[in-house]
C-alpha atoms as a PDB file:
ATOM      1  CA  UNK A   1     207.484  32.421  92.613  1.00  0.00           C
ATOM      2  CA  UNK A   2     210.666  32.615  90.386  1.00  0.00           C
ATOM      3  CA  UNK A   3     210.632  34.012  86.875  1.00  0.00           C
ATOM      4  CA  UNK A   4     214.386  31.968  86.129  1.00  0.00           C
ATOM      5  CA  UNK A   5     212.513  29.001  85.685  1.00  0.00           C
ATOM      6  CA  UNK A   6     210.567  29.927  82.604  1.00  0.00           C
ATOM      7  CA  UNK A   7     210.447  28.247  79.036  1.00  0.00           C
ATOM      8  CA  UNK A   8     212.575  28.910  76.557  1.00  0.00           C
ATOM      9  CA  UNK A   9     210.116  29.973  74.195  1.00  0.00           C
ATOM     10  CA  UNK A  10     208.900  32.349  76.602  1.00  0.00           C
ATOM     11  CA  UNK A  11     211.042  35.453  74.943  1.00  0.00           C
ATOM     12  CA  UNK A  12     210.479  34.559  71.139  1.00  0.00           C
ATOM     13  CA  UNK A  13     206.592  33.880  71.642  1.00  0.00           C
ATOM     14  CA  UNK A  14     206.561  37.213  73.730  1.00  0.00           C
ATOM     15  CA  UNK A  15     208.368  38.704  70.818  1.00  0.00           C
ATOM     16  CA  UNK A  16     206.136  37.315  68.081  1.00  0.00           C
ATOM     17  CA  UNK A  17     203.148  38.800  69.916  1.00  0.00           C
ATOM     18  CA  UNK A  18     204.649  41.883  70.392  1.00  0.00           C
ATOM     19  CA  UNK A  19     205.686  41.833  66.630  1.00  0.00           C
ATOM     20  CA  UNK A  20     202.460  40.659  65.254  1.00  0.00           C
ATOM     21  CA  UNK A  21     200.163  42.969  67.282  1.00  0.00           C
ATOM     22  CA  UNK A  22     201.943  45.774  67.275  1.00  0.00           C
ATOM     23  CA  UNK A  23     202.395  44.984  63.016  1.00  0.00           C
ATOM     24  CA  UNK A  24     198.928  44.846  62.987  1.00  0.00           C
ATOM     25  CA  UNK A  25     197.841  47.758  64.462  1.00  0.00           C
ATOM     26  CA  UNK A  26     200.349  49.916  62.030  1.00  0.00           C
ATOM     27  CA  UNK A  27     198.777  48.018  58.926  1.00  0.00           C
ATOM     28  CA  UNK A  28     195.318  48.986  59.869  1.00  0.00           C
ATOM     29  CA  UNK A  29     196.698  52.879  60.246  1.00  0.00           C
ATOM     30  CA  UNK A  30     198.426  52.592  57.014  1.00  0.00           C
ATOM     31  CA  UNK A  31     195.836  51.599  55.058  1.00  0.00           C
ATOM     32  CA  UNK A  32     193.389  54.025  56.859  1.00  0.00           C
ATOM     33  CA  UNK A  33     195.392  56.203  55.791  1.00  0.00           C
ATOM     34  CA  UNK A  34     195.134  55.085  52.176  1.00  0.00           C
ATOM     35  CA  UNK A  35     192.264  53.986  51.707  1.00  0.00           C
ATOM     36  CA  UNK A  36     189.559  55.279  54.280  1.00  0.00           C
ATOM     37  CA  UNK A  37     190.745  58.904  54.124  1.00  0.00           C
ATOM     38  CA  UNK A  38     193.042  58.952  50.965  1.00  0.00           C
ATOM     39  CA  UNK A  39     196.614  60.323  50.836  1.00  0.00           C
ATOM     40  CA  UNK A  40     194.913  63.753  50.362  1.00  0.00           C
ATOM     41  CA  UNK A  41     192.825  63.580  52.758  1.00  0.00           C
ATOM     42  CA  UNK A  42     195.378  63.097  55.544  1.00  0.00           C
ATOM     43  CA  UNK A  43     197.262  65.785  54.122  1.00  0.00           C
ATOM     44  CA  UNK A  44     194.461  68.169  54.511  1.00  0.00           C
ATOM     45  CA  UNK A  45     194.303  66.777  58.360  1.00  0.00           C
ATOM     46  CA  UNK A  46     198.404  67.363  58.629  1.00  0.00           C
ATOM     47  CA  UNK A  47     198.317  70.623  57.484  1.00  0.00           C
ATOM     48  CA  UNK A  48     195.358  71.587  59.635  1.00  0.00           C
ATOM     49  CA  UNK A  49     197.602  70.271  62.683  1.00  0.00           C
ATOM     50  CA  UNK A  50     200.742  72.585  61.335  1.00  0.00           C
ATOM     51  CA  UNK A  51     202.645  69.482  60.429  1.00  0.00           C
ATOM     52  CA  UNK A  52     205.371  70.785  57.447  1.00  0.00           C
ATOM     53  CA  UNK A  53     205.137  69.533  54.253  1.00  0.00           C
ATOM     54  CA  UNK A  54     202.023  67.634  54.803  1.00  0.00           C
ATOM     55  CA  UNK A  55     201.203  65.970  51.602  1.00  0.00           C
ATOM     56  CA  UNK A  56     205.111  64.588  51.598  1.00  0.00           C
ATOM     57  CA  UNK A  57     204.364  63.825  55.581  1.00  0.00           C
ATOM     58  CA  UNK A  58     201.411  62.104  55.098  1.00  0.00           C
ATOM     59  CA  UNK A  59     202.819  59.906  52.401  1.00  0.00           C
ATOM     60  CA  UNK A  60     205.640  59.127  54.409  1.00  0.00           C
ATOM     61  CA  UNK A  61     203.445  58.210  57.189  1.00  0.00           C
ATOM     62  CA  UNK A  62     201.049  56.021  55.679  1.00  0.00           C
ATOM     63  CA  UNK A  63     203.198  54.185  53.371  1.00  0.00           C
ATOM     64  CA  UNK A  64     205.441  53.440  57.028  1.00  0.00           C
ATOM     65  CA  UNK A  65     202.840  52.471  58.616  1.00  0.00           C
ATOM     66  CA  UNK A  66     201.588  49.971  55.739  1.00  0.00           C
ATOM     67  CA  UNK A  67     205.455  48.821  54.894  1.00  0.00           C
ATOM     68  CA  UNK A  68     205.912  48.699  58.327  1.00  0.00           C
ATOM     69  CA  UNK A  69     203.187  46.577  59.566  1.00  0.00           C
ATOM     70  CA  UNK A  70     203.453  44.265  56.963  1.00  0.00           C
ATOM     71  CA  UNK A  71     207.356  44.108  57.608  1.00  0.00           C
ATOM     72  CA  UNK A  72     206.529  43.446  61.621  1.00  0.00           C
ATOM     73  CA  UNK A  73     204.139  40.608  60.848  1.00  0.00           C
ATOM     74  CA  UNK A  74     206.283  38.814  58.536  1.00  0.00           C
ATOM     75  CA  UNK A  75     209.249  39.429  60.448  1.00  0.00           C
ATOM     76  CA  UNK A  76     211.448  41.013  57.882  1.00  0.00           C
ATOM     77  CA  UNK A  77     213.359  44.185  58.211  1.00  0.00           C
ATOM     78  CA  UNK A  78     212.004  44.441  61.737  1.00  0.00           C
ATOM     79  CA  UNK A  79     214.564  46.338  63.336  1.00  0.00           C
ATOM     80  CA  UNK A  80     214.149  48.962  60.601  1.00  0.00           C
ATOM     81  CA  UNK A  81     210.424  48.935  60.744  1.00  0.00           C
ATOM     82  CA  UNK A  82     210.806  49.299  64.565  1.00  0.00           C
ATOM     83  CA  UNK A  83     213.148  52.833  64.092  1.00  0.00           C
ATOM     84  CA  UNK A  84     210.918  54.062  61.318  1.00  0.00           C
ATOM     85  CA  UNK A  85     207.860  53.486  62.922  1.00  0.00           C
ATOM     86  CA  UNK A  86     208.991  55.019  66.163  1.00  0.00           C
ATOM     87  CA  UNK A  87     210.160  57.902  65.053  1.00  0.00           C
ATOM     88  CA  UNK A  88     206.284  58.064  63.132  1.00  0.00           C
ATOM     89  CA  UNK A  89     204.735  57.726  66.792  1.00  0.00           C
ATOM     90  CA  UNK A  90     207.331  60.177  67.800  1.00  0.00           C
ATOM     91  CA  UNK A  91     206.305  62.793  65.027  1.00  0.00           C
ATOM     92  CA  UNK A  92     202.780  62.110  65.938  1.00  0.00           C
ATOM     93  CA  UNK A  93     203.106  63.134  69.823  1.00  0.00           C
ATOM     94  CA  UNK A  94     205.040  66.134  68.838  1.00  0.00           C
ATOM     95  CA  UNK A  95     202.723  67.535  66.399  1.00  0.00           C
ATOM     96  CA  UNK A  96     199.149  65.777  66.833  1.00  0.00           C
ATOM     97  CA  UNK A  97     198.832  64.285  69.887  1.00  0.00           C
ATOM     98  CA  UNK A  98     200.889  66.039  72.998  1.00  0.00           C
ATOM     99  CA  UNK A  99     199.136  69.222  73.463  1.00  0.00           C
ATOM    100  CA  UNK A 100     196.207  67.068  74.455  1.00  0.00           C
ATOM    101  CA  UNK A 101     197.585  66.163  77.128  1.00  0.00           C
ATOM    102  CA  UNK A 102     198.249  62.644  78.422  1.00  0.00           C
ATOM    103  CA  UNK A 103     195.123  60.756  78.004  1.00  0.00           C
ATOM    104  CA  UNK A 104     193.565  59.697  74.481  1.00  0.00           C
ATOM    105  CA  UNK A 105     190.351  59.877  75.071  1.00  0.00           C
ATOM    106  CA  UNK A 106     190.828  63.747  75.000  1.00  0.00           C
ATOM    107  CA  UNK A 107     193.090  63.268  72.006  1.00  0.00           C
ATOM    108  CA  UNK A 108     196.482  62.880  73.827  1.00  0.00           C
ATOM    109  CA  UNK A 109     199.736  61.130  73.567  1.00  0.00           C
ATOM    110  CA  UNK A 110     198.816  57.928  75.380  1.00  0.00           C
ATOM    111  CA  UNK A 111     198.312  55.301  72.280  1.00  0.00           C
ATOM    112  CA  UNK A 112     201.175  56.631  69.896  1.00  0.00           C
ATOM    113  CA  UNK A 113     203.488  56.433  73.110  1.00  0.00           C
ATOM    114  CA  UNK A 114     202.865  52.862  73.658  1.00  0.00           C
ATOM    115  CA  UNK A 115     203.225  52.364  69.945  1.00  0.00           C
ATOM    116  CA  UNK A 116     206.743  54.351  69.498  1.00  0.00           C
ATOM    117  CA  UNK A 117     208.060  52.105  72.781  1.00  0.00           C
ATOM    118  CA  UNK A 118     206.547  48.838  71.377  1.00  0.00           C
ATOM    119  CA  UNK A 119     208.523  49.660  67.841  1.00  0.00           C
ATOM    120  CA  UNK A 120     211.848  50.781  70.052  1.00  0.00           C
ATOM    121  CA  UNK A 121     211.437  47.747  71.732  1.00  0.00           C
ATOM    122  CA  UNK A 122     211.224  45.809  68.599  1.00  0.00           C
ATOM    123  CA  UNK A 123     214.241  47.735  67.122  1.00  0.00           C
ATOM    124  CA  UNK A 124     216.042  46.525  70.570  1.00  0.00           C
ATOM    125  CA  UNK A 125     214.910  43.021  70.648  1.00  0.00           C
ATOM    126  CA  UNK A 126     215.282  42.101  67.022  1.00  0.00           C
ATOM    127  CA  UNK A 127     212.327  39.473  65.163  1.00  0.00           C
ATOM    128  CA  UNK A 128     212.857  36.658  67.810  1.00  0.00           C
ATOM    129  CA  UNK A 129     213.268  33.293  66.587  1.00  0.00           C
ATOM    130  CA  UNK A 130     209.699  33.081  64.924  1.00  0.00           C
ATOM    131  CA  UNK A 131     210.326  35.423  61.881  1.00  0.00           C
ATOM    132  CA  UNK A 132     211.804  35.155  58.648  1.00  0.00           C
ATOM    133  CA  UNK A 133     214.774  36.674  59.066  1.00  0.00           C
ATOM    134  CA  UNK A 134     214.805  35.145  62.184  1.00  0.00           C
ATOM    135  CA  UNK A 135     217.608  32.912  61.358  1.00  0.00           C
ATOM    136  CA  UNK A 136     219.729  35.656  59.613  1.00  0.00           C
ATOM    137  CA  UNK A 137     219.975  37.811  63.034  1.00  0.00           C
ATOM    138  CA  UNK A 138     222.997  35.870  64.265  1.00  0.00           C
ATOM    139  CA  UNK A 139     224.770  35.382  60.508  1.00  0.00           C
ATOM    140  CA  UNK A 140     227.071  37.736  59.714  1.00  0.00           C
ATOM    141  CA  UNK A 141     226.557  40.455  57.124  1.00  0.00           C
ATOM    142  CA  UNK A 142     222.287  39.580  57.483  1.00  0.00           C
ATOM    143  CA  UNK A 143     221.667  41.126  60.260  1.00  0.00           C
ATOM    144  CA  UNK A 144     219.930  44.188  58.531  1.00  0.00           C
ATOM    145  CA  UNK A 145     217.581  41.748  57.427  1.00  0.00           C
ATOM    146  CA  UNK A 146     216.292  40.832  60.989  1.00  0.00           C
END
């Protein structure tokens, strides 16, 4: 079997699944966040973990993971997104997640690591061709935008 031979669509429909799930996912934490257990709430949660500056840090991390989402779904700003929300997943193994070891059933790093390396991967890869910047990638001075 030889992988040369596939479709050129292969890549930017692997990328807009990628994108879209993986926007999804952060939209649904964002507004969690928000709206489930309120901006306060989360703080009280950060600052129980030791995570500095928790009402600023949980702020910051919803309103990421919200922008974010949204911005990975659409397909705008995606690159950003991708850095931002990495170094989010990052922030969340360090102080929340990798003491628990590996596995997240017992509260480990498991599902923010797949989520930091999805958004790297997005920050890599760019939109794809099925976004709304994803015409602007190639143009010069736009490229932000992707």
């Amino acid at each position: 079997m030889s992988y040369s031979n596939t479709s050129s669509l292969s890549a930017p429909l692997g990328l807009l699944l990628l994108r879209v799930g993986l926007g999804v996912v952060f939209l649904m934490h964002g507004l969690q966040k928000i709206n489930e257990w309120t901006i306060d709430g989360t703080a009280s949660n950060f600052q129980q973990m030791g995570i500095p500056s928790p009402e600023i840090a949980a702020t910051m991390a919803a309103y990421a993971e919200l922008a974010g989402g949204i911005a990975l779904i659409v397909g705008l700003l995606s690159r950003i997104a991708g850095l931002v929300l990495a170094v989010d997943m990052f922030g969340a193994i360090y102080f929340a997640h990798g003491s628990h070891g590996f596995f997240s059933s017992g509260g480990g790093y498991e599902f923010p690591l797949v989520l930091a390396l999805a958004s790297l991967a997005v920050f890599l890869l760019g939109p794809g061709r099925f976004a709304i910047a994803g015409g602007l990638e190639n143009r010069r001075g736009w490229g932000i935008f992707a």
